[in-house]
N, C-alpha and C. Protein backbone atom coordinates (compact mmCIF):
# COMPACT_ATOMS: atom_id res chain seq x y z
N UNK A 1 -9.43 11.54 10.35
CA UNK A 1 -9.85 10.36 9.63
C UNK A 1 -8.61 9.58 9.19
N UNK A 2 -8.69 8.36 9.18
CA UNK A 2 -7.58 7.33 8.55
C UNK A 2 -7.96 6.73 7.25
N UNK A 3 -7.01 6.81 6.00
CA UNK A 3 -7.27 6.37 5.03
C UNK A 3 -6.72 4.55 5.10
N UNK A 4 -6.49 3.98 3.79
CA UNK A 4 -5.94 3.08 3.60
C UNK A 4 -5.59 3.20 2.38
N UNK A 5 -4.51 2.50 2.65
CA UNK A 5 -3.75 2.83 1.38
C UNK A 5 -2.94 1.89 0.91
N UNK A 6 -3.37 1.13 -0.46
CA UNK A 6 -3.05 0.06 -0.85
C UNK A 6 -2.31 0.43 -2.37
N UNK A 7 -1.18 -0.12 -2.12
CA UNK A 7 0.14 -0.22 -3.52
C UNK A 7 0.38 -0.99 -3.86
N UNK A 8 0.07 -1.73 -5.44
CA UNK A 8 0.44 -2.77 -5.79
C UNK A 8 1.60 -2.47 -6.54
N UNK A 9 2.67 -3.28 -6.39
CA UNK A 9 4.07 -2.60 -7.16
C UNK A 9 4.89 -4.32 -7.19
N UNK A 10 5.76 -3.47 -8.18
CA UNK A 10 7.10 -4.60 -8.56
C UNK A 10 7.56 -5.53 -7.66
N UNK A 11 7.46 -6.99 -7.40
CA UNK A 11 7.92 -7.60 -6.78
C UNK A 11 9.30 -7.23 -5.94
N UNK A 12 10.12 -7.20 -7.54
CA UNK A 12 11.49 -6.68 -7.01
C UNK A 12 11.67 -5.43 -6.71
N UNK A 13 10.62 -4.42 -6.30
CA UNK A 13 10.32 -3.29 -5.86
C UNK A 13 10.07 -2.84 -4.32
N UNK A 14 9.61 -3.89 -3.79
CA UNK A 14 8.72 -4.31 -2.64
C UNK A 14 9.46 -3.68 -1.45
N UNK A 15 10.79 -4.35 -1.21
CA UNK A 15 11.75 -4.04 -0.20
C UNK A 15 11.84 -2.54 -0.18
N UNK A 16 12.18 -2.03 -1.77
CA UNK A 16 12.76 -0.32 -1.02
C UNK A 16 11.69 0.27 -0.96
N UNK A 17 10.41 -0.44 -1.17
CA UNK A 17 9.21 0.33 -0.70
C UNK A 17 9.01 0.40 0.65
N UNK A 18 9.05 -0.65 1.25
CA UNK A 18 8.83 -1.60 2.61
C UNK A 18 9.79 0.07 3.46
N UNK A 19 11.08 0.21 2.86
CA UNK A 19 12.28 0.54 3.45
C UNK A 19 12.17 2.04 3.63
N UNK A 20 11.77 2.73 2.15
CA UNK A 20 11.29 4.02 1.90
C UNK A 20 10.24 4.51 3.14
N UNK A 21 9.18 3.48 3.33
CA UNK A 21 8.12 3.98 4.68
C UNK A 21 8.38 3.68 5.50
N UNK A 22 9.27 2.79 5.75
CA UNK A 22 9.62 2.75 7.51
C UNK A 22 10.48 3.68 7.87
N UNK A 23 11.73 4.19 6.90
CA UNK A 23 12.18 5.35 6.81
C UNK A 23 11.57 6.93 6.81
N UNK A 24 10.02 7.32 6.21
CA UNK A 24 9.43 8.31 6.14
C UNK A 24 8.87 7.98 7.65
N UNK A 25 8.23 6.84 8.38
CA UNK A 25 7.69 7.15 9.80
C UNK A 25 6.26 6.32 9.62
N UNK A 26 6.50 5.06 8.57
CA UNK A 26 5.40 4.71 8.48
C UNK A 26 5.39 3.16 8.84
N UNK A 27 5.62 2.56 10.32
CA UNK A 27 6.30 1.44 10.20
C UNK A 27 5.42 0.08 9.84
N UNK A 28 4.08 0.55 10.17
CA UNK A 28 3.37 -0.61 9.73
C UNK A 28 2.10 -1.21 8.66
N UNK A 29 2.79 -2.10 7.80
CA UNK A 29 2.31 -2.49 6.46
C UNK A 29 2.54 -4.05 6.71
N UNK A 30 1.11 -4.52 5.23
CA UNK A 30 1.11 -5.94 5.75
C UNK A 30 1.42 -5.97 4.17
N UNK A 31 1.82 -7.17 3.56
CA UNK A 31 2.19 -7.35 1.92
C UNK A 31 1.67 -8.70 2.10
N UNK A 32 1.31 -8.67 0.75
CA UNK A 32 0.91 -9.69 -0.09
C UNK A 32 1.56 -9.74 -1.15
N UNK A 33 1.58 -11.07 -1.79
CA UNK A 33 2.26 -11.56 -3.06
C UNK A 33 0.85 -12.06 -3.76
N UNK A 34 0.48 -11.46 -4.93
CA UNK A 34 -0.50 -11.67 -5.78
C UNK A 34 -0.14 -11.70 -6.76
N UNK A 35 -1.37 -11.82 -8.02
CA UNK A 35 -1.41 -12.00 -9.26
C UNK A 35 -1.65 -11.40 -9.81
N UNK A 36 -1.61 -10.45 -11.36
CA UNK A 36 -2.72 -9.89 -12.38
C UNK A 36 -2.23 -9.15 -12.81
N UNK A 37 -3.10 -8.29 -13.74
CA UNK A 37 -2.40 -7.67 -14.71
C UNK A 37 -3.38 -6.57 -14.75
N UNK A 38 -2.75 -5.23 -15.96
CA UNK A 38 -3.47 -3.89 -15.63
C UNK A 38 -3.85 -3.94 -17.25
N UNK A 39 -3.34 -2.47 -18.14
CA UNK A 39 -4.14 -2.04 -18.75
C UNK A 39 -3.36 -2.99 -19.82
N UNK A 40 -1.86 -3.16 -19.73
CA UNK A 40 -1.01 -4.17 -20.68
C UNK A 40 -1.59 -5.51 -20.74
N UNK A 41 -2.72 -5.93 -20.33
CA UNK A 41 -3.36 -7.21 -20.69
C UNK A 41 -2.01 -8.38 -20.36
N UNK A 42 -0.84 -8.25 -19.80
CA UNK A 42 -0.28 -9.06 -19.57
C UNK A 42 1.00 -8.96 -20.96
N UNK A 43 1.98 -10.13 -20.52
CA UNK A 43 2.68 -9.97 -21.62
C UNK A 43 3.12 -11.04 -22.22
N UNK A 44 3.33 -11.02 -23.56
CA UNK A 44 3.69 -12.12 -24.27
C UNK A 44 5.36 -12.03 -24.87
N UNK A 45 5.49 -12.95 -24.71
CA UNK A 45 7.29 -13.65 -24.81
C UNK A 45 6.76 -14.80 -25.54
N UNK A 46 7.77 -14.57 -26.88
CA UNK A 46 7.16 -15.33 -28.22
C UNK A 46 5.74 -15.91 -28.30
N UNK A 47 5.76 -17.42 -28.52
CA UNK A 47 4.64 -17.83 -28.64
C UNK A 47 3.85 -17.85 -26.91
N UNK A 48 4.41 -17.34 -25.81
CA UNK A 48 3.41 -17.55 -24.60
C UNK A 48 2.91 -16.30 -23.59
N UNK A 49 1.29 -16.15 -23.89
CA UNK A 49 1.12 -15.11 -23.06
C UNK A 49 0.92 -15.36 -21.79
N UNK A 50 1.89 -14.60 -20.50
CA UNK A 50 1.26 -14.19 -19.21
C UNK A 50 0.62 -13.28 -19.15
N UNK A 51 -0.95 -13.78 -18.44
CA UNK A 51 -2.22 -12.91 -18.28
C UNK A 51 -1.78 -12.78 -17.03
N UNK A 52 -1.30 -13.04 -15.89
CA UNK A 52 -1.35 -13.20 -14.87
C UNK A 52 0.07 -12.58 -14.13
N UNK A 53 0.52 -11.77 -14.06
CA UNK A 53 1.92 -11.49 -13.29
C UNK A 53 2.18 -11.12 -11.94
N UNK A 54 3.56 -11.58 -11.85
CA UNK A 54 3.48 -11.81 -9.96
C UNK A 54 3.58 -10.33 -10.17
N UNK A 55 3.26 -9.71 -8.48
CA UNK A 55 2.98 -8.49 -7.55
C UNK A 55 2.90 -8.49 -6.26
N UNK A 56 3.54 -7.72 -5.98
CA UNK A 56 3.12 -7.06 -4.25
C UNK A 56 2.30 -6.50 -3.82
N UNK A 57 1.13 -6.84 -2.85
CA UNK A 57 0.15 -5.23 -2.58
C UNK A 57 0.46 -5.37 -1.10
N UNK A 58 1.24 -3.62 -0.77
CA UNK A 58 1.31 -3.18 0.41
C UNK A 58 0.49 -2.44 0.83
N UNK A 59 -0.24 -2.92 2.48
CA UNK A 59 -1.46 -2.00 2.97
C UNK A 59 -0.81 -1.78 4.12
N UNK A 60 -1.46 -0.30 3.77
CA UNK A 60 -1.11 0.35 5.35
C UNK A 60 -2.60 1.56 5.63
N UNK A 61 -2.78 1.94 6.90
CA UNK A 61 -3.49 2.54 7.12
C UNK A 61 -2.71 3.59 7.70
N UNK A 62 -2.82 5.04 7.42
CA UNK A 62 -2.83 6.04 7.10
C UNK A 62 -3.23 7.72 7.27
N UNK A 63 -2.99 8.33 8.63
CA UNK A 63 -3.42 9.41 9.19
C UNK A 63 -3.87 10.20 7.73
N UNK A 64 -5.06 10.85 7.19
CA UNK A 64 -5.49 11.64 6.08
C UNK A 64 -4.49 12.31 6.20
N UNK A 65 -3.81 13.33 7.01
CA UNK A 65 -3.17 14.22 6.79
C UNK A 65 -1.77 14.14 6.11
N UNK A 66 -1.29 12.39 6.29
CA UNK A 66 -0.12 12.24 6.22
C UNK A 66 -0.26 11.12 4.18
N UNK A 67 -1.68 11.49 4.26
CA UNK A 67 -1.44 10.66 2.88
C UNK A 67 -1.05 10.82 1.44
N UNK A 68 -0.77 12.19 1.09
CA UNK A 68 -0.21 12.67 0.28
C UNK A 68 1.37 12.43 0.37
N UNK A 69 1.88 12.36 1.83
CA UNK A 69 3.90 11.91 2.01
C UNK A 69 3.94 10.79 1.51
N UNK A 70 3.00 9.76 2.50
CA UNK A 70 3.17 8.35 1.79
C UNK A 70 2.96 7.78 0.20
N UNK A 71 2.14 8.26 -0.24
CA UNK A 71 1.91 8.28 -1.61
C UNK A 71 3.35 8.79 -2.31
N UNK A 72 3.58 9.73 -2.00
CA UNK A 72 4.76 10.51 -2.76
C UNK A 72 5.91 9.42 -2.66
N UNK A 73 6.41 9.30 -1.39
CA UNK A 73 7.18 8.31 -0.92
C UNK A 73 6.94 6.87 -2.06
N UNK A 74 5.73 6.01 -1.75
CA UNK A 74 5.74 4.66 -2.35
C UNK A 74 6.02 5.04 -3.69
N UNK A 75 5.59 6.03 -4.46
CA UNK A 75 5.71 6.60 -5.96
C UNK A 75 7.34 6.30 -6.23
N UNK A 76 7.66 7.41 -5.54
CA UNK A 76 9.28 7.24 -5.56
C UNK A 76 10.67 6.05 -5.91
N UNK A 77 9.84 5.16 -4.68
CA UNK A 77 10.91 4.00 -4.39
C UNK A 77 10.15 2.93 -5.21
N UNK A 78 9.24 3.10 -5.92
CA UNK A 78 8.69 2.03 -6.68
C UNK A 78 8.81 1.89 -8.20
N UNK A 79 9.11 3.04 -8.36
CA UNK A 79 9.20 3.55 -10.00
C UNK A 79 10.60 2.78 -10.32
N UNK A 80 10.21 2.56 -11.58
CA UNK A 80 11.86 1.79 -12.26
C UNK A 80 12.25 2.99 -13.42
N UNK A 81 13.22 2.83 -13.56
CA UNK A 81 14.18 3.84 -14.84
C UNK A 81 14.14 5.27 -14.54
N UNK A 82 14.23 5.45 -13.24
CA UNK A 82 13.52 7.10 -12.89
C UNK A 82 12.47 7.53 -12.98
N UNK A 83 11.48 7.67 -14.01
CA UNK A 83 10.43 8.38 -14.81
C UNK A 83 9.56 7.33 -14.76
N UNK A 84 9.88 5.91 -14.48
CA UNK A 84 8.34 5.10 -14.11
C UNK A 84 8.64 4.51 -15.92
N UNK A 85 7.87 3.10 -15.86
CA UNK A 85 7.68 1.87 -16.59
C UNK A 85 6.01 1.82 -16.72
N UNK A 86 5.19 1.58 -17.38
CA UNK A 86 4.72 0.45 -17.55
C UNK A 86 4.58 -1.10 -16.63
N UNK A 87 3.59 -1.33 -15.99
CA UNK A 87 4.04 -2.16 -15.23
C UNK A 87 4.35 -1.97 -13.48
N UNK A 88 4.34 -0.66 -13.65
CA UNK A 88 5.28 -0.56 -11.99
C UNK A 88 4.54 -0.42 -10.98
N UNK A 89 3.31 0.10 -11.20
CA UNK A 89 1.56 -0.59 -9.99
C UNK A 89 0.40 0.65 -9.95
N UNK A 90 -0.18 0.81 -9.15
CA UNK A 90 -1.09 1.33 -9.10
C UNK A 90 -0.92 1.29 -7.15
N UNK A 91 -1.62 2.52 -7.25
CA UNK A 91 -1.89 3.12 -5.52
C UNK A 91 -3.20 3.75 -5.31
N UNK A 92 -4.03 2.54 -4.35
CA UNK A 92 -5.57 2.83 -4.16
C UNK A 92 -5.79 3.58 -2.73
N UNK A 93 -6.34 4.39 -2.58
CA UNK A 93 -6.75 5.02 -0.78
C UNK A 93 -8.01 5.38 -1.27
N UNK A 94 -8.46 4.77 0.41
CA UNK A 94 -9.91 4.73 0.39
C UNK A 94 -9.86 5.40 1.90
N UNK A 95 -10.93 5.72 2.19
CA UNK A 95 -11.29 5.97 3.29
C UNK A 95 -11.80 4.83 4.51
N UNK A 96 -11.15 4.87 6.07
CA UNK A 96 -11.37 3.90 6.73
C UNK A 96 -12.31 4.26 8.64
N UNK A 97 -13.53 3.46 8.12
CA UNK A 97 -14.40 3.89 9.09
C UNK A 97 -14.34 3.78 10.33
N UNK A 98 -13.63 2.60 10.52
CA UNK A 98 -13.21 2.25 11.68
C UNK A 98 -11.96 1.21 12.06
N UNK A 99 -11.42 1.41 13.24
CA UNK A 99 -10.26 0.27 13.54
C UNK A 99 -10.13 -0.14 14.80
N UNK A 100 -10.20 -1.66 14.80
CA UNK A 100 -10.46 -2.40 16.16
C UNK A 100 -8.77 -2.65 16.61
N UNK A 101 -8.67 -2.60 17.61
CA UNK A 101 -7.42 -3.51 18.56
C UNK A 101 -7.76 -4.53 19.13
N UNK A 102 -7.88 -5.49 18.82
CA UNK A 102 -8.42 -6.87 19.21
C UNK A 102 -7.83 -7.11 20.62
N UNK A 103 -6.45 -6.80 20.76
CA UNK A 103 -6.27 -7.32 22.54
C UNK A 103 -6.81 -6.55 23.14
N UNK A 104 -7.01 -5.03 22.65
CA UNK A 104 -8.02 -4.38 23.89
C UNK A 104 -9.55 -3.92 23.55
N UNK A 105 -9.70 -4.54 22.71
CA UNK A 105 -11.28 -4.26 21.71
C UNK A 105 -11.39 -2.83 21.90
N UNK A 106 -10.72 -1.76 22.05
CA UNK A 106 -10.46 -0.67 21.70
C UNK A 106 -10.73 0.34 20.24
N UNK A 107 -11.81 0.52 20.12
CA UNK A 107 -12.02 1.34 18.76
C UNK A 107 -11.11 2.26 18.65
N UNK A 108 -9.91 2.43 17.74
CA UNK A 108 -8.93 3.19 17.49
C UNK A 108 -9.38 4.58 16.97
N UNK A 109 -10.27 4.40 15.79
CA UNK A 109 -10.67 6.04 15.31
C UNK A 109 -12.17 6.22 16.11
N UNK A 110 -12.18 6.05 17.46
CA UNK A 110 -13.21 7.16 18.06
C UNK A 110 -11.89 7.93 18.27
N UNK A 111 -13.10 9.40 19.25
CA UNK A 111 -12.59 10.29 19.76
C UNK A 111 -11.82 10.02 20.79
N UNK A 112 -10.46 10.77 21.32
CA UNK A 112 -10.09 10.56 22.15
C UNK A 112 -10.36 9.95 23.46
N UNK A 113 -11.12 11.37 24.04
CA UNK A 113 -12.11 11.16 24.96
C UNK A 113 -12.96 10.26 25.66
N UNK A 114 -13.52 9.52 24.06
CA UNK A 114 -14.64 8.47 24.29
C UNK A 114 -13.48 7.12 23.88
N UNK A 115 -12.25 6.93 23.72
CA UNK A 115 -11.36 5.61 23.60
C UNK A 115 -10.71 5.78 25.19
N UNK A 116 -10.42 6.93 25.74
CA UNK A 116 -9.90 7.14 26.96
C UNK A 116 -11.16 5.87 28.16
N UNK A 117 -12.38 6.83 27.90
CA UNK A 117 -13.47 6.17 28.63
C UNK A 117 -13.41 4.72 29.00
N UNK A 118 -13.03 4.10 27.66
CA UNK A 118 -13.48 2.37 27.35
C UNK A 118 -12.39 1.75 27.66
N UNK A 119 -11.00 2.42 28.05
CA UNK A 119 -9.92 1.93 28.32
C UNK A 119 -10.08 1.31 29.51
């Protein structure tokens, strides 16, 4: 089964994340630059609150077996001050039912066998 596995982390975090998984064997992730905020409701600097703070969410999809490295990995290279901040993201995996290859309409998670067939 293939998970997915989505990390929202520190802008200025992003790269040695990016760097950390292409280095562990994980070369492909798509990022986004988004908005929002977690349990800190955002933060205020004197009189002005940001509800809204920039972020990265990196997705990648994810052999099950291999999703505990990657996790460990994004944890790692994402954390600030060693021991992790406040602020530094959240990491969602879900489970993924299926995956198309559009140039060869190729269902990626059938069985071997039956992706061999349709080739």
């Amino acid at each position: 089964m293939m998970m997915m596995v989505r990390a929202i982390v520190r802008p200025e975090k992003a790269d040695e994340v990016l760097k950390a998984l292409m280095d562990a064997g994980f070369p492909a992730v798509t990022k986004y630059s988004v908005a929002g905020r977690g349990k800190q409701r955002g933060i205020k600097i004197g009189q002005v609150t940001y509800d809204e703070i920039p972020k990265t969410l990196l997705m990648s999809v994810i052999r099950d077996e291999d999703v505990e490295f990657a996790i460990k990995t994004i944890m790692e290279a994402a954390r600030t001050k060693g021991k992790g901040a406040f602020g530094d993201g959240k990491i969602f995996v879900s489970p993924v039912e299926e995956i198309y290859t559009i140039s060869s309409g190729v269902c990626d998670t059938a069985p071997v066998e039956e992706a061999e067939a349709t080739a």
